[in-house]
Protein backbone atom coordinates (compact mmCIF):
# COMPACT_ATOMS: atom_id res chain seq x y z
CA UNK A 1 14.12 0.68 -16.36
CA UNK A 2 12.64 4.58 -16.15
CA UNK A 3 9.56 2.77 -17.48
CA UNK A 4 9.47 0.48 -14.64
CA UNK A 5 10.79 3.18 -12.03
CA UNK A 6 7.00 5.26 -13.48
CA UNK A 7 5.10 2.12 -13.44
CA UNK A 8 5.67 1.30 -9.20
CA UNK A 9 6.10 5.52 -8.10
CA UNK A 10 2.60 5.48 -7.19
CA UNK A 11 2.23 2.22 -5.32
CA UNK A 12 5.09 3.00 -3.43
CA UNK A 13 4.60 6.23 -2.30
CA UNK A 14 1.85 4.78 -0.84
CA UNK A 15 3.23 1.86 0.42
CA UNK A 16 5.86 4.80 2.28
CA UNK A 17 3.43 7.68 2.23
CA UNK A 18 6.38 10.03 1.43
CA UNK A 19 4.57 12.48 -0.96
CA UNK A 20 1.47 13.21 -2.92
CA UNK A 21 -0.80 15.49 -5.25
CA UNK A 22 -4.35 14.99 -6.38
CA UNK A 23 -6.78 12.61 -5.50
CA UNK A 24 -9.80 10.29 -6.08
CA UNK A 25 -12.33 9.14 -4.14
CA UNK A 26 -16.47 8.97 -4.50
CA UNK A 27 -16.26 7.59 -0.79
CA UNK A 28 -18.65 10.12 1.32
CA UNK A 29 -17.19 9.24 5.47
CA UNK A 30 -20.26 11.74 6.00
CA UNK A 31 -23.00 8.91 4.97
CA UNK A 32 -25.18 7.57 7.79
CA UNK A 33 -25.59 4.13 7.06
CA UNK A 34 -22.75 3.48 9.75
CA UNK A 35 -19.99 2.22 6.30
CA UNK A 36 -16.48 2.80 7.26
CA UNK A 37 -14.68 4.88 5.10
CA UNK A 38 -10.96 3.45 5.10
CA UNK A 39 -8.30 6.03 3.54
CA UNK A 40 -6.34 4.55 0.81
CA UNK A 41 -2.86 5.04 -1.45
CA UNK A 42 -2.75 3.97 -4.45
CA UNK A 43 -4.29 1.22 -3.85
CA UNK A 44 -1.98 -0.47 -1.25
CA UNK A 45 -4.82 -1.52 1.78
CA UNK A 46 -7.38 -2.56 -1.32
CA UNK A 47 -4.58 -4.77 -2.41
CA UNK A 48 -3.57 -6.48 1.06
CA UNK A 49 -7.23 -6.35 1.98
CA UNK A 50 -7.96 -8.28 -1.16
CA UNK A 51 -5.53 -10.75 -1.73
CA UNK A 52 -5.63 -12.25 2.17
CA UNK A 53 -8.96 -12.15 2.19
CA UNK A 54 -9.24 -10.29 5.57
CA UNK A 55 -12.72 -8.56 5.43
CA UNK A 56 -14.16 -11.83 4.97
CA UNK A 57 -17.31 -12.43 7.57
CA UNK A 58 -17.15 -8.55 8.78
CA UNK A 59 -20.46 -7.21 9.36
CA UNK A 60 -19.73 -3.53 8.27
CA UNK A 61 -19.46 -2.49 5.18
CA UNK A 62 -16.63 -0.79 3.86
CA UNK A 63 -15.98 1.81 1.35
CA UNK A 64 -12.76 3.16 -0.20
CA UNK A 65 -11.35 6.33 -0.08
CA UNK A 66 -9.01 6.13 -2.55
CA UNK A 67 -5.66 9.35 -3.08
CA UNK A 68 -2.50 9.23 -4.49
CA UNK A 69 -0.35 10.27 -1.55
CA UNK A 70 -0.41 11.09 2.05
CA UNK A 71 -1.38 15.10 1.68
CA UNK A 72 -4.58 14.48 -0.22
CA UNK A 73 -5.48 11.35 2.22
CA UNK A 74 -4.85 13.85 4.92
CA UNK A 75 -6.53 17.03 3.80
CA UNK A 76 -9.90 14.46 2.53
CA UNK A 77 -9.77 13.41 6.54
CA UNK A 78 -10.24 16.76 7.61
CA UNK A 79 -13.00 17.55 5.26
CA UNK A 80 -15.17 14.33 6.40
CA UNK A 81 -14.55 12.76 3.10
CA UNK A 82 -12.66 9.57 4.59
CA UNK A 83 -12.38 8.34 7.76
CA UNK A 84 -9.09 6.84 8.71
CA UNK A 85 -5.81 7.85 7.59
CA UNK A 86 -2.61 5.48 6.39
CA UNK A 87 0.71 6.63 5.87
CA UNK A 88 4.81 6.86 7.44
CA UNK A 89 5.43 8.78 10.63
CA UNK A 90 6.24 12.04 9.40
CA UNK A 91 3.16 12.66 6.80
CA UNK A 92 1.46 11.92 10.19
CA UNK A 93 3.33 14.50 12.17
CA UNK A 94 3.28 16.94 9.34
CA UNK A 95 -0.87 16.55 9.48
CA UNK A 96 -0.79 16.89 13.07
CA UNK A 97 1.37 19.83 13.07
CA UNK A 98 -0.86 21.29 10.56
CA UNK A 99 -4.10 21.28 12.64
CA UNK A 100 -5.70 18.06 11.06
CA UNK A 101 -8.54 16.57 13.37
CA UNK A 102 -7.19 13.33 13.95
CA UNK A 103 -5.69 10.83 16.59
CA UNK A 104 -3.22 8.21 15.64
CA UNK A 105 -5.14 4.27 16.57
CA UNK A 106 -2.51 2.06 15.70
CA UNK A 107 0.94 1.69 14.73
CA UNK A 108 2.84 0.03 11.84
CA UNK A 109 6.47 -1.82 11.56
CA UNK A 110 8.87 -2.10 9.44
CA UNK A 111 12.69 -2.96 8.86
CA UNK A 112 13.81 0.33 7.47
CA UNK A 113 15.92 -1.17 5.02
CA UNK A 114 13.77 0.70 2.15
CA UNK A 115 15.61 4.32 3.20
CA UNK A 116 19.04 4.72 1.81
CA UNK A 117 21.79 6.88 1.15
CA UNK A 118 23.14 6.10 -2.12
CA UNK A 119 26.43 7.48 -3.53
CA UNK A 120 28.06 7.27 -6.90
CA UNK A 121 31.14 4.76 -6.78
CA UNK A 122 33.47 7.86 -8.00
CA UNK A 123 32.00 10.32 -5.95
CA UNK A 124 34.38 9.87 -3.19
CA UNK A 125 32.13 9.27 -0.35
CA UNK A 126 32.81 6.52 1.70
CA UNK A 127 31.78 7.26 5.06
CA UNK A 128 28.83 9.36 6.47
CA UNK A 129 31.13 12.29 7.39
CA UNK A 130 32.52 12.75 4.23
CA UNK A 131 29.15 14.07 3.46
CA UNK A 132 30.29 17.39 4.53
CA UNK A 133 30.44 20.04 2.54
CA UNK A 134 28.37 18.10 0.03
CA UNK A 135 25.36 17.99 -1.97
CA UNK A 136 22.98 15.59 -1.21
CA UNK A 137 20.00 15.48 -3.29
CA UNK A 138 16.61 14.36 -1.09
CA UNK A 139 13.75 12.24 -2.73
CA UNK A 140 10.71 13.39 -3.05
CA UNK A 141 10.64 16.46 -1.12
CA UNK A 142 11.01 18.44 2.33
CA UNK A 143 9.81 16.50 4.69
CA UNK A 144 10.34 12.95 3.93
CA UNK A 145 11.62 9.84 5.63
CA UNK A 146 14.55 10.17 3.21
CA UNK A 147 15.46 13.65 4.79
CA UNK A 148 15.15 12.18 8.43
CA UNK A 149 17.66 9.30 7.94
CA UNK A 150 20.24 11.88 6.12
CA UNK A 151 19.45 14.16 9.24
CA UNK A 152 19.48 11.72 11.82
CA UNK A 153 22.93 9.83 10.44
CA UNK A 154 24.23 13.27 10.03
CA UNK A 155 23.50 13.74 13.88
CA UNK A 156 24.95 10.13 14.88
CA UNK A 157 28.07 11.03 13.16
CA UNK A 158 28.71 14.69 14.66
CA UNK A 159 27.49 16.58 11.43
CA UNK A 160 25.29 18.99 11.96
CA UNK A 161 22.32 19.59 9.34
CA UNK A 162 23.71 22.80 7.53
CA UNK A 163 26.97 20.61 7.01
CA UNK A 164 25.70 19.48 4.15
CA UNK A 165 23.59 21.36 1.17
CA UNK A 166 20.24 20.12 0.33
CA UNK A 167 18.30 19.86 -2.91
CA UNK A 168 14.64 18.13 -3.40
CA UNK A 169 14.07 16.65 -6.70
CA UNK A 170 11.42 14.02 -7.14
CA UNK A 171 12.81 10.11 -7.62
CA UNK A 172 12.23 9.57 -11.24
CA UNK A 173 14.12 13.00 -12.13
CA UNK A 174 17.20 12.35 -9.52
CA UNK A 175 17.10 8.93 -10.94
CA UNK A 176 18.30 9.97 -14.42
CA UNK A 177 20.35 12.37 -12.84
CA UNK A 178 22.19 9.77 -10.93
CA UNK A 179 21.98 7.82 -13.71
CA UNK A 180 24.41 10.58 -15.75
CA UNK A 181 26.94 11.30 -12.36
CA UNK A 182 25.15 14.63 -11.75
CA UNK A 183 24.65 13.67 -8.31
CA UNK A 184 27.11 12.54 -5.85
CA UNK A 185 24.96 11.60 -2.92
CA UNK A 186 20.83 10.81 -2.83
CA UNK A 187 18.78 9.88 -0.16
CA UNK A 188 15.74 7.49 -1.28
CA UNK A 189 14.22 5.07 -0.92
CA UNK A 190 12.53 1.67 -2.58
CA UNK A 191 12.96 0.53 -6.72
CA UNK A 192 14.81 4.01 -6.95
CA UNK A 193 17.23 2.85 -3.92
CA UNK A 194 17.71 -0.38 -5.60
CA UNK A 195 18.23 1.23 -9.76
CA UNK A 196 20.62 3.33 -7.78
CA UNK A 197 22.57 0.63 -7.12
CA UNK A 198 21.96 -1.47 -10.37
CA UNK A 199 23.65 1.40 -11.82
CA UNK A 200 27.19 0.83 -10.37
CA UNK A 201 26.18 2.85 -6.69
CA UNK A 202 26.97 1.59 -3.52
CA UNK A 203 24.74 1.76 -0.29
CA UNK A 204 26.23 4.23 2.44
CA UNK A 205 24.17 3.47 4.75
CA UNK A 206 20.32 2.88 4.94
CA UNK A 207 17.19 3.11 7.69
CA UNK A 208 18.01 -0.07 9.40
CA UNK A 209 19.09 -0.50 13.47
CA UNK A 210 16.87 2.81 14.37
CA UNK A 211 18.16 4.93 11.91
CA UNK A 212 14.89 5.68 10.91
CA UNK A 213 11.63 4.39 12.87
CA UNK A 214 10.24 2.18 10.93
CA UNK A 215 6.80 3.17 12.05
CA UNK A 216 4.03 4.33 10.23
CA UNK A 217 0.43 4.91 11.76
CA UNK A 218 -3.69 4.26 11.24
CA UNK A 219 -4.97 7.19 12.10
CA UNK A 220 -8.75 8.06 12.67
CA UNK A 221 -10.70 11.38 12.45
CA UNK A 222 -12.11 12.90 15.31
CA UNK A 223 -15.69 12.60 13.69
CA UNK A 224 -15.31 8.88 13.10
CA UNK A 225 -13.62 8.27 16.87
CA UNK A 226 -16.90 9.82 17.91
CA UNK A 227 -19.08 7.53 16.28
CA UNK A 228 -19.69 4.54 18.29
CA UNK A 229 -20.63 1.91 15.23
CA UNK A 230 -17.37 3.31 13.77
CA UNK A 231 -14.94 3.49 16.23
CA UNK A 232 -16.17 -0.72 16.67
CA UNK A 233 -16.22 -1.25 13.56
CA UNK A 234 -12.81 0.16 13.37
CA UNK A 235 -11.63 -1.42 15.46
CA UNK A 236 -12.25 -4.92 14.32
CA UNK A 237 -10.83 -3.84 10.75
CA UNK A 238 -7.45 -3.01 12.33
CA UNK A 239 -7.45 -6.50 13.90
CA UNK A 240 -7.83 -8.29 10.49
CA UNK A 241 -5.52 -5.84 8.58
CA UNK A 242 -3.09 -6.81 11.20
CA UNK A 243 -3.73 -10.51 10.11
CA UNK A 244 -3.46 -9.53 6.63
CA UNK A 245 -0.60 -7.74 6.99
CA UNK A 246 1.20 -11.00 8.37
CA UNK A 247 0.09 -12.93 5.86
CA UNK A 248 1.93 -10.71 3.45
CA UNK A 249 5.05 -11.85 5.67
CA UNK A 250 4.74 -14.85 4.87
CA UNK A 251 3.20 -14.86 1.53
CA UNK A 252 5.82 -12.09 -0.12
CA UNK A 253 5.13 -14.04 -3.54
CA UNK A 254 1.32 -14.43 -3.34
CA UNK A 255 1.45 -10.41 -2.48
CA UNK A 256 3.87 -9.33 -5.25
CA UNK A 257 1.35 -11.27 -7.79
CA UNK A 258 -1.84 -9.27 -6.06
CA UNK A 259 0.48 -6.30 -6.78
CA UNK A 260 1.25 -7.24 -10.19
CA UNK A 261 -2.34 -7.63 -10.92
CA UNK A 262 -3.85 -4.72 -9.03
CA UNK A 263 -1.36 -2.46 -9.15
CA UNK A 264 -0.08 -2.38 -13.06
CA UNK A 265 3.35 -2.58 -11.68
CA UNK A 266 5.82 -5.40 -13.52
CA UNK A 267 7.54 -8.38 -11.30
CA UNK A 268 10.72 -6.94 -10.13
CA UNK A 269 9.20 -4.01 -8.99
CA UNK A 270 5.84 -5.90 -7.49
CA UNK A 271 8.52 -7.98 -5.11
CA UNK A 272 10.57 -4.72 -4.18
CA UNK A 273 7.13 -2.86 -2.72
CA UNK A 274 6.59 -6.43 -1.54
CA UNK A 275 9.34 -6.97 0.66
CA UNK A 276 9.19 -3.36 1.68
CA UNK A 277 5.69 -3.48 3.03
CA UNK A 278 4.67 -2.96 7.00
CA UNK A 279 4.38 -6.38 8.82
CA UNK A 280 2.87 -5.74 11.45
CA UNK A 281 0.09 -3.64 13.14
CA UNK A 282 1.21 -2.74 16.75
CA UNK A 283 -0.73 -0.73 19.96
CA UNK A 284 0.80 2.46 19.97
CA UNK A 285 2.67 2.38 23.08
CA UNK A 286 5.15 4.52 25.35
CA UNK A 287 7.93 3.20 23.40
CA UNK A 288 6.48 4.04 19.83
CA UNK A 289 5.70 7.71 21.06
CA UNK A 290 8.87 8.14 22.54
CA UNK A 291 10.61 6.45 19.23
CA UNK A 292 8.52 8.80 16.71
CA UNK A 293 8.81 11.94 19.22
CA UNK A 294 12.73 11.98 18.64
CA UNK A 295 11.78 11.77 14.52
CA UNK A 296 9.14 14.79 15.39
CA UNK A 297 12.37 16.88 17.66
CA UNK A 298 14.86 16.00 15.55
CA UNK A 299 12.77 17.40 12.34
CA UNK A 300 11.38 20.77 14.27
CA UNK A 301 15.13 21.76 15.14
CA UNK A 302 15.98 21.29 11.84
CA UNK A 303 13.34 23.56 11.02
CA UNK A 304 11.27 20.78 8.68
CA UNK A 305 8.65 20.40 11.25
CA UNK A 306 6.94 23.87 12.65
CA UNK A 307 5.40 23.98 15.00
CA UNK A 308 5.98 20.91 16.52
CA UNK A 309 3.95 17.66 17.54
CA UNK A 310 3.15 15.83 20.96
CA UNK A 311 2.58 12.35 19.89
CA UNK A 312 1.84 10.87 22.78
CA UNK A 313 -1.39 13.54 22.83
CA UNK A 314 -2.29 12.59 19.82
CA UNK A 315 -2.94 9.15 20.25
CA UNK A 316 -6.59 7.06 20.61
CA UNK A 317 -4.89 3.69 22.12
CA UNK A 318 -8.55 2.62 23.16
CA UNK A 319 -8.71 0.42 19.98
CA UNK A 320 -6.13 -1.76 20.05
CA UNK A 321 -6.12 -3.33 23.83
């Protein structure tokens, strides 16, 4: 199982863009033969891109710009070495809030089942406010969607943050220490949500109904926004990942094979980052920047998100019409 948990970590932390360190890519985004530089996790767009056959007939060219988590994406944006960005809300906000020279162009959907709060089936825990005076262990580290939803249930439920006592470890070493009843309560997410509960846990509760967004964003840099063959040719790729993105909807097992094969990740694991996938590529509208601004207030007051973000102002919703 740890074998298969090591196998997926990387295409899933892209899939949620929840961490990341080091990266890859030959891609220049400075070149001037008008190629589009698309920002890449682990392979995840490649893969979609790929298996629905979306780029088919474009008359751009494309190049990837390939990292192993949001940070490096991110920090290869500012330098001009990729043009667009790809990950979860708060990797976005944390860029933003870091003085990366980007606008968010579209926005991306998803259930929010693939957050949890998982709790051993001694441990005591059954309802959110039990939490209180606990541990709770966050995967991967400050910052992540994991840490919103134990925030933001902690908030629904009249907890405040410092009600609870926080510890980051990253999923594959909380895993085994779940695994041996060292930890009472983990936030997490994806295969490690689900071995959680293979190994006798039980869900408290998890991301779904608005617990956490749900959105992640395309981003674009301001250099490639400024670019006039880019920003079209941009926009046209955002259309057809939004068709390829609904054909992993409705495709789940075509998609878990592409994984399989692309990815080097085994079957159970290909269909968990397949069902956990974005669906959808939406215009960001009022109602996404109002959704993601509470994520972006709710993290600053807990001191996770300094200083803080206006989303709405950082925005490009010329794209996507």
């Amino acid at each position: 199982m740890i074998r298969r948990i090591a196998a997926a970590a990387l295409s899933f932390s892209a899939l949620l863009a929840l961490t990341g360190c080091g990266a890859d890519s030959s891609a220049d985004a400075s070149s001037k033969d008008g190629t589009l530089v698309i920002g890449d996790q682990a392979k995840t767009l490649q893969t979609i891109v790929a298996a629905s056959d979306a780029l088919k007939g474009a008359k751009y060219k494309v190049k990837w710009a390939e990292f192993e988590g949001a940070a490096p994406l991110y920090q290869a944006v500012q330098a001009g070495a990729a043009d667009t960005t790809y990950s979860a809300d708060l990797p976005a906000l944390q860029a933003l809030s870091g003085g990366v020279k980007f606008k968010n162009v579209a926005a991306l959907k998803n259930d929010g089942r693939h957050v949890g709060i998982v709790v051993g089936k001694d441990s005591g825990i059954d309802s959110v406010k039990d939490l209180k005076g606990q541990k709770v262990v966050v995967s991967s580290a400050k910052g992540s969607i994991a840490e919103y939803l134990l925030a933001n249930v902690l908030k629904q439920n009249g907890l405040s943050y410092s009600d609870v006592k926080v510890q980051y470890l990253l999923p594959t070493d909380a895993q085994a220490a779940f695994a041996s009843g060292k930890i009472k309560a983990w936030a997490t997410f994806g295969v490690y949500q689900a071995v959680g509960l293979e190994q006798g846990g039980k869900l408290l509760v998890d991301g779904a109904d608005g617990r956490v967004s749900g959105y992640g964003f395309v981003g674009a840099s301001d250099q490639a926004l400024a670019d006039p063959s880019k920003k079209a040719a941009l926009a046209d790729f955002l259309r057809r990942l939004g068709t390829a993105l609904e054909w992993t909807s409705t495709h789940q097992d075509a998609y878990a094979k592409a994984i399989e094969a692309r990815n080097g990740a085994d079957a159970s694991v290909a269909k968990t980052l397949a069902s956990a996938a974005y669906g959808k590529v939406l215009p960001i509208t009022d109602d996404v920047n109002k959704t993601v601004q509470d994520v972006a207030d709710l993290m600053n007051g807990i001191g996770v998100l300094e200083p803080n973000v206006d989303v709405a102002k950082s925005a490009d919703t010329s794209l996507l019409n």
